[in-house]
Protein backbone atom coordinates (compact mmCIF):
# COMPACT_ATOMS: atom_id res chain seq x y z
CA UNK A 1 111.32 143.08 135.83
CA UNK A 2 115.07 141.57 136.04
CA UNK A 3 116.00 144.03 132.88
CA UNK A 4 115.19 146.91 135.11
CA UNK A 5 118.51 145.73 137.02
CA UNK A 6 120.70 145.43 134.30
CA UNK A 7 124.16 147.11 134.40
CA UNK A 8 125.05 147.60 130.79
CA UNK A 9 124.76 143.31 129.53
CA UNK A 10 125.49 142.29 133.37
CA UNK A 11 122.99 141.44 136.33
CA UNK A 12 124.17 141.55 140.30
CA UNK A 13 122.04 138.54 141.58
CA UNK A 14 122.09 136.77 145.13
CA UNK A 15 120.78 133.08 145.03
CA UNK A 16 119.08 131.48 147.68
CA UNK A 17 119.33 127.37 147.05
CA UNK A 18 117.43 124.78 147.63
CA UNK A 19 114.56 126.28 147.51
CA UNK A 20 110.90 124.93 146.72
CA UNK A 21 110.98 126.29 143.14
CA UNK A 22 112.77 128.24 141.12
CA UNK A 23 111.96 132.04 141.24
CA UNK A 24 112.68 136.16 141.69
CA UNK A 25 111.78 136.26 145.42
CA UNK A 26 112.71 139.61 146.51
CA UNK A 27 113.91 142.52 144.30
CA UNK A 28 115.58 146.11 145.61
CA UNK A 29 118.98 147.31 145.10
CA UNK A 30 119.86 143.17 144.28
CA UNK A 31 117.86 140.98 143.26
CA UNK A 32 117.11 137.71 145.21
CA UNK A 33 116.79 134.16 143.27
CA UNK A 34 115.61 131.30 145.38
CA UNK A 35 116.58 127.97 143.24
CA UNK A 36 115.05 124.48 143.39
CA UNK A 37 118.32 122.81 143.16
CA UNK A 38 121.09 121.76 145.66
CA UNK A 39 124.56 124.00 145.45
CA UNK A 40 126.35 120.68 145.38
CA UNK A 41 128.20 119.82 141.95
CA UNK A 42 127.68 122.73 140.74
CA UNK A 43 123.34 121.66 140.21
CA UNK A 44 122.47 124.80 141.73
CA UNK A 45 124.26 127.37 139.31
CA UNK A 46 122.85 125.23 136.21
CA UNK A 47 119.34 125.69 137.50
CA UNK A 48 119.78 129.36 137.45
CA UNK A 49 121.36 129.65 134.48
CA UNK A 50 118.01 127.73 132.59
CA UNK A 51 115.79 130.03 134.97
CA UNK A 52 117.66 132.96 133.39
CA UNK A 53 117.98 132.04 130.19
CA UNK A 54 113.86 131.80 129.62
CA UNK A 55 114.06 135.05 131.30
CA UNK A 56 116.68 137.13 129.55
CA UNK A 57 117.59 134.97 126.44
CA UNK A 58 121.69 133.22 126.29
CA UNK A 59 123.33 134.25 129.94
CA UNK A 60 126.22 133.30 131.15
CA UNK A 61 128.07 133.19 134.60
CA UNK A 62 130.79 135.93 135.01
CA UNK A 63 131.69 135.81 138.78
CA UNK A 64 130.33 133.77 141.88
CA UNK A 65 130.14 130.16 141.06
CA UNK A 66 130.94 129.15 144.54
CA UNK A 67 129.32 132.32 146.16
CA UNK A 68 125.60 133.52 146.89
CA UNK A 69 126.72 136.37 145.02
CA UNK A 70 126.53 136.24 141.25
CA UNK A 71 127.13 138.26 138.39
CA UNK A 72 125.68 137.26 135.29
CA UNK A 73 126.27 138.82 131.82
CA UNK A 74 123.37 138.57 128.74
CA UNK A 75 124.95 136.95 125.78
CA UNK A 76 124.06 139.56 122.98
């Protein structure tokens, strides 16, 4: 499901946090993550990094860490 929107290793996400759990809520061109987790000190972008990483396998943050807009990139 997220590996169908893989660009090469990289994934265009937008996060929706604090949210009631952690999940995919909405995929189409990008895919929306709602996150149980504050974006305050950084909790929010940790959360979706363990979501992702039972997901996809090692991930790591390329762009966005301040921004609903994410890129991630599959550690190989």
């Amino acid at each position: 499901m997220l590996r169908d929107h893989l660009i090469g290793r990289r994934l265009s996400i937008v996060v929706k946090p604090n949210a009631r759990k952690t999940e995919v809520i909405e995929e189409g061109d990008v895919v929306r993550i709602a996150v149980a987790a504050p974006p305050e000190d950084n909790k929010a972008n940790i959360e979706l990094l363990k979501f992702l990483k039972r997901e996809l396998g090692p991930v790591r943050l390329v762009s966005g860490a301040k921004s609903k807009r994410k890129i991630i990139e599959i550690i190989p």
